[in-house]
C-alpha atoms as a PDB file:
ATOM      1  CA  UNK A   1    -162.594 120.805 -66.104  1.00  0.00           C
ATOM      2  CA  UNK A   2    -164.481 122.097 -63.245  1.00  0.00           C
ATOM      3  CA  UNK A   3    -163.154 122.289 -59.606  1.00  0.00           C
ATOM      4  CA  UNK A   4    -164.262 119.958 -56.662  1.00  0.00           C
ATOM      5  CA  UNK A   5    -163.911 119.599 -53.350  1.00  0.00           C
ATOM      6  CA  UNK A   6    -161.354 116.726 -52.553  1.00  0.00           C
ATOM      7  CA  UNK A   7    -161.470 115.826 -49.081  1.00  0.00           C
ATOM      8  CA  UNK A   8    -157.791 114.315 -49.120  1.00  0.00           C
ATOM      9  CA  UNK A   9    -156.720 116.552 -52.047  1.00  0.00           C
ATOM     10  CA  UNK A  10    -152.988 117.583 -50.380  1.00  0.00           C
ATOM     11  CA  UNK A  11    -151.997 113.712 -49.702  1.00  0.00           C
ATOM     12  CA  UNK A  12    -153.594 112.790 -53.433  1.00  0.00           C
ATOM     13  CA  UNK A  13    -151.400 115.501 -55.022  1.00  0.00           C
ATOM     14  CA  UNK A  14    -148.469 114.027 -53.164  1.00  0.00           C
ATOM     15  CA  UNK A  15    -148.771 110.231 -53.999  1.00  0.00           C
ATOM     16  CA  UNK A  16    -149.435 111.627 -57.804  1.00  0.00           C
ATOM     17  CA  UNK A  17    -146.032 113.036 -57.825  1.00  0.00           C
ATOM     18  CA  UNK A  18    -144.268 110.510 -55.932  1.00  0.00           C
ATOM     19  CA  UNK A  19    -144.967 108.330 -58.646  1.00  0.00           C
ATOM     20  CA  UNK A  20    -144.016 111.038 -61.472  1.00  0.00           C
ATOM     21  CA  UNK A  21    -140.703 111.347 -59.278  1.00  0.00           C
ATOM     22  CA  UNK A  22    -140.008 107.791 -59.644  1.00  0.00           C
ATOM     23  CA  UNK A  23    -141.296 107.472 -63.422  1.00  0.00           C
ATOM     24  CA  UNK A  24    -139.575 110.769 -65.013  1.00  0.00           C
ATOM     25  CA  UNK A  25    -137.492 112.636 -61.889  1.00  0.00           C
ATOM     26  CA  UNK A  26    -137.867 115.842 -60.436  1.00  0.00           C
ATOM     27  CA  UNK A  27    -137.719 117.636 -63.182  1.00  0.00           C
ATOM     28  CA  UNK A  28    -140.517 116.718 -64.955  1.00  0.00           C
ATOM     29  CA  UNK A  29    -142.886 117.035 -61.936  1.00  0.00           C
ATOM     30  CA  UNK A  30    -145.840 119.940 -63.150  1.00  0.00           C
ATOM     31  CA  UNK A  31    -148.595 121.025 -60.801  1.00  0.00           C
ATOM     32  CA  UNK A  32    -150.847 121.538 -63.607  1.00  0.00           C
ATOM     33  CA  UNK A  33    -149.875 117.626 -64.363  1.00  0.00           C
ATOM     34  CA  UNK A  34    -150.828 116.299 -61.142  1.00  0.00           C
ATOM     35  CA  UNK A  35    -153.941 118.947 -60.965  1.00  0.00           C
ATOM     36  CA  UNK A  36    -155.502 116.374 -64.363  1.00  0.00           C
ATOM     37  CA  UNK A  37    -154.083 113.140 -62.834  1.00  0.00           C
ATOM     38  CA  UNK A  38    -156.167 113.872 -59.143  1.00  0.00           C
ATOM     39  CA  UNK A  39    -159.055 115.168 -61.706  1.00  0.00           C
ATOM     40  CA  UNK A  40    -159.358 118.749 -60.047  1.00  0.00           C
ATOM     41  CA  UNK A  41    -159.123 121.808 -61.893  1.00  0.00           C
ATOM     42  CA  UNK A  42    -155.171 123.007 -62.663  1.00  0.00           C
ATOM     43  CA  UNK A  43    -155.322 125.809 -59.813  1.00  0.00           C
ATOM     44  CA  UNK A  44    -156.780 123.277 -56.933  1.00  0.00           C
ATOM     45  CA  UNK A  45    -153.355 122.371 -56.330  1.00  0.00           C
ATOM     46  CA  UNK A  46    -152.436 126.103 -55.457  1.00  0.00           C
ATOM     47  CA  UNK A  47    -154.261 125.650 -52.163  1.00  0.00           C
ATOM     48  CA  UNK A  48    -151.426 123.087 -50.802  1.00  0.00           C
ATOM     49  CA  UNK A  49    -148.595 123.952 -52.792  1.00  0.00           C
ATOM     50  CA  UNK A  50    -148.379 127.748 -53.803  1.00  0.00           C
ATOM     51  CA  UNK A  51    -145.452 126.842 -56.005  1.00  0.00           C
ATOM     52  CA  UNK A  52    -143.743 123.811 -57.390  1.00  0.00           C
ATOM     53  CA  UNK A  53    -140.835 124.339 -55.213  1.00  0.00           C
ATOM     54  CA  UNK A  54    -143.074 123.941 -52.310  1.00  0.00           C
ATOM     55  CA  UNK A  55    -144.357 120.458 -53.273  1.00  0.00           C
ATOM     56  CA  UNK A  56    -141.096 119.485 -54.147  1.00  0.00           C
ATOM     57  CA  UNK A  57    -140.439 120.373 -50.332  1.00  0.00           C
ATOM     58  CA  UNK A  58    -143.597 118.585 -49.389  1.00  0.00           C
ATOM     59  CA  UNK A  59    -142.524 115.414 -50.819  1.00  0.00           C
ATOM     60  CA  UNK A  60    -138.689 115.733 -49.617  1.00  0.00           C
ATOM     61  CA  UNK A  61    -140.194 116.161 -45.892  1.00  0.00           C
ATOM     62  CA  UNK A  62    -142.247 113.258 -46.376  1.00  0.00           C
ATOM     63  CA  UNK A  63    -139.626 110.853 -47.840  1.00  0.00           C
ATOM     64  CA  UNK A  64    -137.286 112.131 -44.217  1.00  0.00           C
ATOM     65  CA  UNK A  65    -140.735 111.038 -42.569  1.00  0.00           C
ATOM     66  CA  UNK A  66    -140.987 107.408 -44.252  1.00  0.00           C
ATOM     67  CA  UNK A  67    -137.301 106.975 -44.196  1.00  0.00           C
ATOM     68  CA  UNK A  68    -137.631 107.229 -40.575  1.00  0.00           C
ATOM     69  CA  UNK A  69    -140.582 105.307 -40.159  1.00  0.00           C
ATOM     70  CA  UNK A  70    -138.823 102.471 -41.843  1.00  0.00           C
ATOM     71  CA  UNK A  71    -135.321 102.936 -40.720  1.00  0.00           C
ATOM     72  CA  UNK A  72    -137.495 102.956 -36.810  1.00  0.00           C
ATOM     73  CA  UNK A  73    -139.773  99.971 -38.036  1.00  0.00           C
ATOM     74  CA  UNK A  74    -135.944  97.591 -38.687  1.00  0.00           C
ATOM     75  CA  UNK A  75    -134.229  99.179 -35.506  1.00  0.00           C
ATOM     76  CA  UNK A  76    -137.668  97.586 -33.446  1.00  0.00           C
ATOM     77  CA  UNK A  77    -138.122  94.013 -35.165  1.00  0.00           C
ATOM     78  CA  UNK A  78    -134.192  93.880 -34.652  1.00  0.00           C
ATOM     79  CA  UNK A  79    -134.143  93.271 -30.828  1.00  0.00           C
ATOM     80  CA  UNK A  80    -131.775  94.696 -28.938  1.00  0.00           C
ATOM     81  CA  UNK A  81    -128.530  93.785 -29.581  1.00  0.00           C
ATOM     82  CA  UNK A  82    -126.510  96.080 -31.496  1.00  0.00           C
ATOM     83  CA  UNK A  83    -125.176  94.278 -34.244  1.00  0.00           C
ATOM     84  CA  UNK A  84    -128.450  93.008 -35.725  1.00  0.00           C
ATOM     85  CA  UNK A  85    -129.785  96.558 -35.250  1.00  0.00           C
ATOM     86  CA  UNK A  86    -127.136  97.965 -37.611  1.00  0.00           C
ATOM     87  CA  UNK A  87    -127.758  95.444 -39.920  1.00  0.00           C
ATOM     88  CA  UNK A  88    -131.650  95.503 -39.837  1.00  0.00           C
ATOM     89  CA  UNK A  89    -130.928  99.572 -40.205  1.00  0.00           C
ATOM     90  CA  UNK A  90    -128.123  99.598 -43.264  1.00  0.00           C
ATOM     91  CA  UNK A  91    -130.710  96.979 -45.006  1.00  0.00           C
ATOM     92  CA  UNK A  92    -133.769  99.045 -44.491  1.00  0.00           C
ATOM     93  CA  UNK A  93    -131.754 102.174 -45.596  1.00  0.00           C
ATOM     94  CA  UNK A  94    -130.879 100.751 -48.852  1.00  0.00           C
ATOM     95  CA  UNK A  95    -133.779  98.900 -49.668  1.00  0.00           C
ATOM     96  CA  UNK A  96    -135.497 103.256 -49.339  1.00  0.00           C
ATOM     97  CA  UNK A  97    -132.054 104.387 -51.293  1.00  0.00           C
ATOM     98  CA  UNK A  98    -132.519 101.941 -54.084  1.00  0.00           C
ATOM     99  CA  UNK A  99    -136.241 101.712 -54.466  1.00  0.00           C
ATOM    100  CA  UNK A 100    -136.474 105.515 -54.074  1.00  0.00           C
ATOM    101  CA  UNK A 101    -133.592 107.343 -56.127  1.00  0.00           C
ATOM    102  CA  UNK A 102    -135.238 110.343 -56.955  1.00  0.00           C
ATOM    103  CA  UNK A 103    -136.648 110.799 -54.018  1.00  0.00           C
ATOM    104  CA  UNK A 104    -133.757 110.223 -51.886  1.00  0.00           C
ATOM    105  CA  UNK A 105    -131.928 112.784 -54.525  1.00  0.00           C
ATOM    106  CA  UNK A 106    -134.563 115.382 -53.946  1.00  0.00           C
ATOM    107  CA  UNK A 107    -134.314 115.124 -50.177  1.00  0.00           C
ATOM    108  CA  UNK A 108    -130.798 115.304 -50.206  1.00  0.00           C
ATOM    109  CA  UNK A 109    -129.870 118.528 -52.764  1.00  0.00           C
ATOM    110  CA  UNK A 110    -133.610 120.245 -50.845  1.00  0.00           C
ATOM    111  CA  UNK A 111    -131.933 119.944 -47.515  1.00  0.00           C
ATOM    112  CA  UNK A 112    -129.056 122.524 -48.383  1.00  0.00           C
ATOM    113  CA  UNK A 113    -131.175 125.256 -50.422  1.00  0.00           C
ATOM    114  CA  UNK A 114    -131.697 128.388 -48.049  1.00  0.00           C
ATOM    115  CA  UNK A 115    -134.631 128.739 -46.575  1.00  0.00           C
ATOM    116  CA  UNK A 116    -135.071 124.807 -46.277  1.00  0.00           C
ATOM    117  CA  UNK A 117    -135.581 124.597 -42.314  1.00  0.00           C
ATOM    118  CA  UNK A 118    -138.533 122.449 -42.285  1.00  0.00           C
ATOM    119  CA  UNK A 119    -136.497 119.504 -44.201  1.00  0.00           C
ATOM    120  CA  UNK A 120    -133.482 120.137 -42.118  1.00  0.00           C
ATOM    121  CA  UNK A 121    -135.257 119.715 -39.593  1.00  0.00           C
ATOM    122  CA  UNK A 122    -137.159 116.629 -40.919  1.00  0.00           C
ATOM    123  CA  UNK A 123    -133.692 115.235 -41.888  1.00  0.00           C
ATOM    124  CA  UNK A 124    -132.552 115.416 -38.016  1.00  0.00           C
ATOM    125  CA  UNK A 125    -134.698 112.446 -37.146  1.00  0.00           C
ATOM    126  CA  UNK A 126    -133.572 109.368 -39.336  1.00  0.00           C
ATOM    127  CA  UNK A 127    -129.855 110.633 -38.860  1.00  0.00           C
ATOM    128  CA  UNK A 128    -130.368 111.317 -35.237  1.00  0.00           C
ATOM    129  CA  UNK A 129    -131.225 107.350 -35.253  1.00  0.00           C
ATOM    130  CA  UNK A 130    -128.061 106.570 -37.038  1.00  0.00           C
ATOM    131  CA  UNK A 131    -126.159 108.608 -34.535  1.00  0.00           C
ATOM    132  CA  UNK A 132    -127.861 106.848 -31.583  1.00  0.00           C
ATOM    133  CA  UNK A 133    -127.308 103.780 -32.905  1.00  0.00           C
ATOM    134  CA  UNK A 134    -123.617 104.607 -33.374  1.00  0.00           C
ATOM    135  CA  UNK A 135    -123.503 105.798 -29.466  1.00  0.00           C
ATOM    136  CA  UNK A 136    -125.282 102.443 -28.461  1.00  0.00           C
ATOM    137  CA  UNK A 137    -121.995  99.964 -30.295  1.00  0.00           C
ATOM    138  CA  UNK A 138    -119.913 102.658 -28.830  1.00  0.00           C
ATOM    139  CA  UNK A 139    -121.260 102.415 -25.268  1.00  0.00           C
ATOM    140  CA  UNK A 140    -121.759  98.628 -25.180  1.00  0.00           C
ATOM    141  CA  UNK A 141    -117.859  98.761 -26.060  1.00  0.00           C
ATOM    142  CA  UNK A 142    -118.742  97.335 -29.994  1.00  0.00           C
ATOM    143  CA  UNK A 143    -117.170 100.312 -31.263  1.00  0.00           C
ATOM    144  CA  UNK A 144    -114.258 102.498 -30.451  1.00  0.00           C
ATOM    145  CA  UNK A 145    -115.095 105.617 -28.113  1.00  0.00           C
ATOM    146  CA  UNK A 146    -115.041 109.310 -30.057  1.00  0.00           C
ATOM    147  CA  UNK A 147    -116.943 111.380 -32.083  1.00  0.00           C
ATOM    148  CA  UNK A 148    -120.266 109.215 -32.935  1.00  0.00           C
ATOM    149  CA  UNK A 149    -120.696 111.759 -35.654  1.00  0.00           C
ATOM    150  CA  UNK A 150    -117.088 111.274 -37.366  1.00  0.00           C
ATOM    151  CA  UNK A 151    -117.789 107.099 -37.109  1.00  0.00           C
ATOM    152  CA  UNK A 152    -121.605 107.593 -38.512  1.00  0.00           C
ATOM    153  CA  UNK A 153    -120.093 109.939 -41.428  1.00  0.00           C
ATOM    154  CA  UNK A 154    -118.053 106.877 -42.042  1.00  0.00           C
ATOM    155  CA  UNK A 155    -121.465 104.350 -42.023  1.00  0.00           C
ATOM    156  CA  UNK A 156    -123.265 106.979 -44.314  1.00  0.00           C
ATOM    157  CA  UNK A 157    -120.625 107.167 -46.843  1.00  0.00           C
ATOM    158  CA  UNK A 158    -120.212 103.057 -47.151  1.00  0.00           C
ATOM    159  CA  UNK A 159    -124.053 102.992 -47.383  1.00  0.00           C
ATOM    160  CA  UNK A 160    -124.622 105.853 -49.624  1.00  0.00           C
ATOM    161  CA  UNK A 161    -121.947 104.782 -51.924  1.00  0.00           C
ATOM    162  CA  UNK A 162    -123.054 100.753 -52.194  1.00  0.00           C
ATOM    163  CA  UNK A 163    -126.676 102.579 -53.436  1.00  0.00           C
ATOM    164  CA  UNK A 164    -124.946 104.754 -55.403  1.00  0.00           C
ATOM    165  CA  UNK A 165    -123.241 101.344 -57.353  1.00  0.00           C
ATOM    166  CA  UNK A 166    -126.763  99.787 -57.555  1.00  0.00           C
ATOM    167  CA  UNK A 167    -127.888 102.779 -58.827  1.00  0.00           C
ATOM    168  CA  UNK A 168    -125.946 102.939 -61.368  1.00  0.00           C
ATOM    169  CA  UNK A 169    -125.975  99.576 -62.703  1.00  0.00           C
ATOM    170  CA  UNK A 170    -121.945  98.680 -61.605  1.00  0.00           C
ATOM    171  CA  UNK A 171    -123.398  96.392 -58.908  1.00  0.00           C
ATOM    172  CA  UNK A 172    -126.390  93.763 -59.192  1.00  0.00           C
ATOM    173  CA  UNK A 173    -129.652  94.653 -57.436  1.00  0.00           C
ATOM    174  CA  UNK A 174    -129.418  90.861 -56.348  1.00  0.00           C
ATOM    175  CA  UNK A 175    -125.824  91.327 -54.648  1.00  0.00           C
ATOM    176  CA  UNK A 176    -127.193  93.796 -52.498  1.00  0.00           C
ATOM    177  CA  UNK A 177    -127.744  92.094 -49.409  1.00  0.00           C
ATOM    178  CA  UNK A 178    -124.789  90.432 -49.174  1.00  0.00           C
ATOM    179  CA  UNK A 179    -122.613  93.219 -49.714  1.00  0.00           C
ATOM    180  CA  UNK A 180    -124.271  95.056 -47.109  1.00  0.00           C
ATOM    181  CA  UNK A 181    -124.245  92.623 -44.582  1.00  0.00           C
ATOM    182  CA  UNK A 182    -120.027  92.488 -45.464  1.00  0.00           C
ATOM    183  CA  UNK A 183    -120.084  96.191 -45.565  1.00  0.00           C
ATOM    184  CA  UNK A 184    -121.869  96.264 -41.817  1.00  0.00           C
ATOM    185  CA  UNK A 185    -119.438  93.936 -40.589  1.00  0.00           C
ATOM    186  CA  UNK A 186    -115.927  95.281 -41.868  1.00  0.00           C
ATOM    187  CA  UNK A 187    -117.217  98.419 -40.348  1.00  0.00           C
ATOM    188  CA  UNK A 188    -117.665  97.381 -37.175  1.00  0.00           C
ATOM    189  CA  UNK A 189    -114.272  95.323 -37.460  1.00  0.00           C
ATOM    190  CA  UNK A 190    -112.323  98.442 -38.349  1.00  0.00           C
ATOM    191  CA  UNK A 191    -114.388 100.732 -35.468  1.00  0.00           C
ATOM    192  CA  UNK A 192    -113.804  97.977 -32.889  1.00  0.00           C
ATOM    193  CA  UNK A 193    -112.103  99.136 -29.454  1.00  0.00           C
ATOM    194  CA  UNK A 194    -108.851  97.986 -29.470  1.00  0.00           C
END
Protein backbone atom coordinates (compact mmCIF):
# COMPACT_ATOMS: atom_id res chain seq x y z
CA UNK A 1 0.00 0.00 0.00
CA UNK A 2 1.52 3.23 -0.82
CA UNK A 3 2.24 6.06 1.72
CA UNK A 4 0.23 9.41 2.02
CA UNK A 5 0.31 12.36 3.60
CA UNK A 6 -2.28 12.40 6.55
CA UNK A 7 -2.75 15.73 7.81
CA UNK A 8 -4.03 14.44 11.35
CA UNK A 9 -2.12 11.14 11.03
CA UNK A 10 -0.66 11.17 14.99
CA UNK A 11 -4.35 11.78 16.55
CA UNK A 12 -5.83 9.03 13.80
CA UNK A 13 -3.21 6.49 14.96
CA UNK A 14 -4.26 7.23 18.51
CA UNK A 15 -8.14 6.93 18.31
CA UNK A 16 -7.27 3.54 16.15
CA UNK A 17 -5.67 2.11 19.15
CA UNK A 18 -7.84 3.42 21.73
CA UNK A 19 -10.37 1.39 20.31
CA UNK A 20 -7.99 -1.83 19.87
CA UNK A 21 -7.21 -1.08 23.71
CA UNK A 22 -10.73 -1.35 24.58
CA UNK A 23 -11.60 -4.32 22.03
CA UNK A 24 -8.43 -6.74 22.70
CA UNK A 25 -6.06 -4.82 25.59
CA UNK A 26 -2.73 -3.64 25.45
CA UNK A 27 -1.29 -6.39 24.39
CA UNK A 28 -2.58 -6.88 21.25
CA UNK A 29 -2.04 -3.24 20.13
CA UNK A 30 0.51 -3.51 16.66
CA UNK A 31 1.72 -0.41 14.87
CA UNK A 32 1.74 -2.20 11.70
CA UNK A 33 -2.17 -2.90 12.72
CA UNK A 34 -3.14 0.56 13.16
CA UNK A 35 -0.68 1.65 10.08
CA UNK A 36 -3.75 -0.66 7.65
CA UNK A 37 -6.68 0.52 9.85
CA UNK A 38 -5.62 4.64 9.21
CA UNK A 39 -4.82 3.24 5.46
CA UNK A 40 -1.09 4.55 5.43
CA UNK A 41 1.73 2.48 4.66
CA UNK A 42 3.05 0.17 7.90
CA UNK A 43 6.17 2.59 8.53
CA UNK A 44 3.94 6.03 8.50
CA UNK A 45 3.32 5.38 11.97
CA UNK A 46 7.18 5.49 12.76
CA UNK A 47 7.03 9.26 12.34
CA UNK A 48 4.83 9.68 15.72
CA UNK A 49 5.61 6.70 17.51
CA UNK A 50 9.26 5.33 16.96
CA UNK A 51 8.26 2.29 18.94
CA UNK A 52 5.19 0.65 20.32
CA UNK A 53 6.16 1.51 23.76
CA UNK A 54 5.99 5.06 22.80
CA UNK A 55 2.34 4.98 21.61
CA UNK A 56 1.47 3.04 24.40
CA UNK A 57 2.86 6.22 26.32
CA UNK A 58 1.02 8.45 23.93
CA UNK A 59 -2.24 7.02 24.72
CA UNK A 60 -1.54 6.65 28.68
CA UNK A 61 -0.75 10.61 28.61
CA UNK A 62 -3.81 11.21 26.83
CA UNK A 63 -6.21 9.10 28.96
CA UNK A 64 -4.36 11.44 32.33
CA UNK A 65 -5.44 14.36 29.86
CA UNK A 66 -9.26 13.24 29.38
CA UNK A 67 -9.46 11.94 32.85
CA UNK A 68 -8.78 15.38 33.85
CA UNK A 69 -10.81 17.05 31.47
CA UNK A 70 -13.72 15.10 32.77
CA UNK A 71 -12.91 14.77 36.37
CA UNK A 72 -12.54 19.19 35.79
CA UNK A 73 -15.78 19.20 33.54
CA UNK A 74 -17.99 17.37 37.08
CA UNK A 75 -15.92 19.51 39.68
CA UNK A 76 -17.45 22.85 37.42
CA UNK A 77 -21.23 21.77 36.73
CA UNK A 78 -21.06 20.78 40.57
CA UNK A 79 -21.19 24.34 42.08
CA UNK A 80 -19.40 25.05 44.82
CA UNK A 81 -20.19 23.32 47.68
CA UNK A 82 -18.03 20.58 48.60
CA UNK A 83 -20.08 17.72 49.01
CA UNK A 84 -21.71 17.70 45.57
CA UNK A 85 -18.22 18.31 44.15
CA UNK A 86 -16.96 15.01 45.58
CA UNK A 87 -19.78 13.35 44.42
CA UNK A 88 -19.94 14.89 40.84
CA UNK A 89 -15.92 13.90 40.96
CA UNK A 90 -16.10 10.02 42.43
CA UNK A 91 -19.07 9.63 39.66
CA UNK A 92 -17.14 11.07 36.81
CA UNK A 93 -14.06 9.00 37.95
CA UNK A 94 -15.82 5.80 37.71
CA UNK A 95 -17.93 6.32 34.91
CA UNK A 96 -13.68 6.86 33.00
CA UNK A 97 -12.59 3.66 35.35
CA UNK A 98 -15.39 1.49 34.14
CA UNK A 99 -15.89 2.56 30.59
CA UNK A 100 -12.09 2.66 30.13
CA UNK A 101 -10.36 -0.49 31.85
CA UNK A 102 -7.59 -0.91 29.72
CA UNK A 103 -6.86 2.29 29.45
CA UNK A 104 -6.99 3.21 32.96
CA UNK A 105 -4.67 -0.15 33.42
CA UNK A 106 -2.18 1.14 30.93
CA UNK A 107 -1.95 4.54 32.58
CA UNK A 108 -1.57 3.18 35.80
CA UNK A 109 1.36 0.17 35.39
CA UNK A 110 3.08 3.19 32.46
CA UNK A 111 3.29 5.65 35.27
CA UNK A 112 5.91 3.53 37.34
CA UNK A 113 8.24 2.20 34.35
CA UNK A 114 11.60 4.29 34.43
CA UNK A 115 11.96 6.72 32.22
CA UNK A 116 8.08 7.53 32.32
CA UNK A 117 8.33 11.39 33.33
CA UNK A 118 6.03 12.73 30.83
CA UNK A 119 2.99 10.47 32.31
CA UNK A 120 4.06 11.19 35.80
CA UNK A 121 3.85 14.23 35.13
CA UNK A 122 0.52 14.01 33.20
CA UNK A 123 -0.78 11.94 36.19
CA UNK A 124 -0.05 15.06 38.65
CA UNK A 125 -3.01 16.95 37.29
CA UNK A 126 -6.26 14.79 37.84
CA UNK A 127 -4.73 13.71 41.32
CA UNK A 128 -3.63 17.18 42.11
CA UNK A 129 -7.62 17.85 41.71
CA UNK A 130 -8.42 15.09 44.06
CA UNK A 131 -5.98 16.49 46.53
CA UNK A 132 -7.46 20.02 46.22
CA UNK A 133 -10.63 18.87 46.56
CA UNK A 134 -9.64 16.97 49.72
CA UNK A 135 -7.97 20.42 51.14
CA UNK A 136 -11.28 22.33 50.21
CA UNK A 137 -13.76 19.63 52.82
CA UNK A 138 -10.79 19.94 55.01
CA UNK A 139 -10.67 23.76 55.10
CA UNK A 140 -14.44 24.38 55.06
CA UNK A 141 -14.18 22.08 58.33
CA UNK A 142 -16.13 18.92 56.21
CA UNK A 143 -13.25 16.89 56.89
CA UNK A 144 -10.81 16.33 59.66
CA UNK A 145 -7.48 18.51 59.43
CA UNK A 146 -4.06 16.36 58.38
CA UNK A 147 -2.38 15.02 55.67
CA UNK A 148 -4.82 15.69 52.51
CA UNK A 149 -2.67 13.11 50.85
CA UNK A 150 -3.14 10.21 53.60
CA UNK A 151 -7.29 11.10 53.48
CA UNK A 152 -7.20 11.20 49.38
CA UNK A 153 -5.15 7.73 49.47
CA UNK A 154 -8.14 6.68 51.44
CA UNK A 155 -10.84 8.21 48.55
CA UNK A 156 -8.63 6.54 45.78
CA UNK A 157 -8.60 3.19 47.27
CA UNK A 158 -12.69 3.14 47.96
CA UNK A 159 -13.01 4.38 44.33
CA UNK A 160 -10.49 2.26 42.68
CA UNK A 161 -11.67 -0.77 44.42
CA UNK A 162 -15.76 -0.23 43.71
CA UNK A 163 -14.33 -0.17 39.72
CA UNK A 164 -12.31 -2.84 40.37
CA UNK A 165 -15.83 -4.97 41.58
CA UNK A 166 -17.61 -3.68 38.41
CA UNK A 167 -14.87 -4.70 36.59
CA UNK A 168 -14.91 -7.79 37.44
CA UNK A 169 -18.41 -8.70 37.26
CA UNK A 170 -18.92 -9.13 41.48
CA UNK A 171 -20.94 -5.88 41.37
CA UNK A 172 -23.76 -4.77 38.76
CA UNK A 173 -22.85 -2.00 36.30
CA UNK A 174 -26.46 -0.74 37.31
CA UNK A 175 -25.57 -0.57 41.21
CA UNK A 176 -22.94 1.70 40.48
CA UNK A 177 -24.28 4.91 41.28
CA UNK A 178 -25.72 4.17 44.27
CA UNK A 179 -22.89 2.59 45.80
CA UNK A 180 -20.85 5.45 45.03
CA UNK A 181 -22.94 7.99 46.24
CA UNK A 182 -22.93 5.60 49.83
CA UNK A 183 -19.28 5.19 49.36
CA UNK A 184 -18.85 9.31 49.08
CA UNK A 185 -20.86 9.74 52.01
CA UNK A 186 -19.47 7.11 54.65
CA UNK A 187 -16.26 8.71 53.70
CA UNK A 188 -16.92 11.90 54.56
CA UNK A 189 -18.79 10.54 57.80
CA UNK A 190 -15.69 8.70 58.96
CA UNK A 191 -13.19 11.92 57.87
CA UNK A 192 -15.56 14.33 59.64
CA UNK A 193 -13.89 16.75 62.36
CA UNK A 194 -14.83 15.62 65.48
Amino acid sequence: MPAYHHGNLRTTLLAAAERSLRRHGADQLSLRELAREAGVSHAAPRRHFPDRQALLDALAEAGFARLDAELRAALDAAGEEFAPRLHAVTAAYLRFATEDTALLELMFTGKHRDGAERLVAAAAAPFGLLDALIRQGQAEGILEPGDSQRAGIVLFATMQGIATLVNGNLVAPELLDGIAETAVDQFMRGSRRR
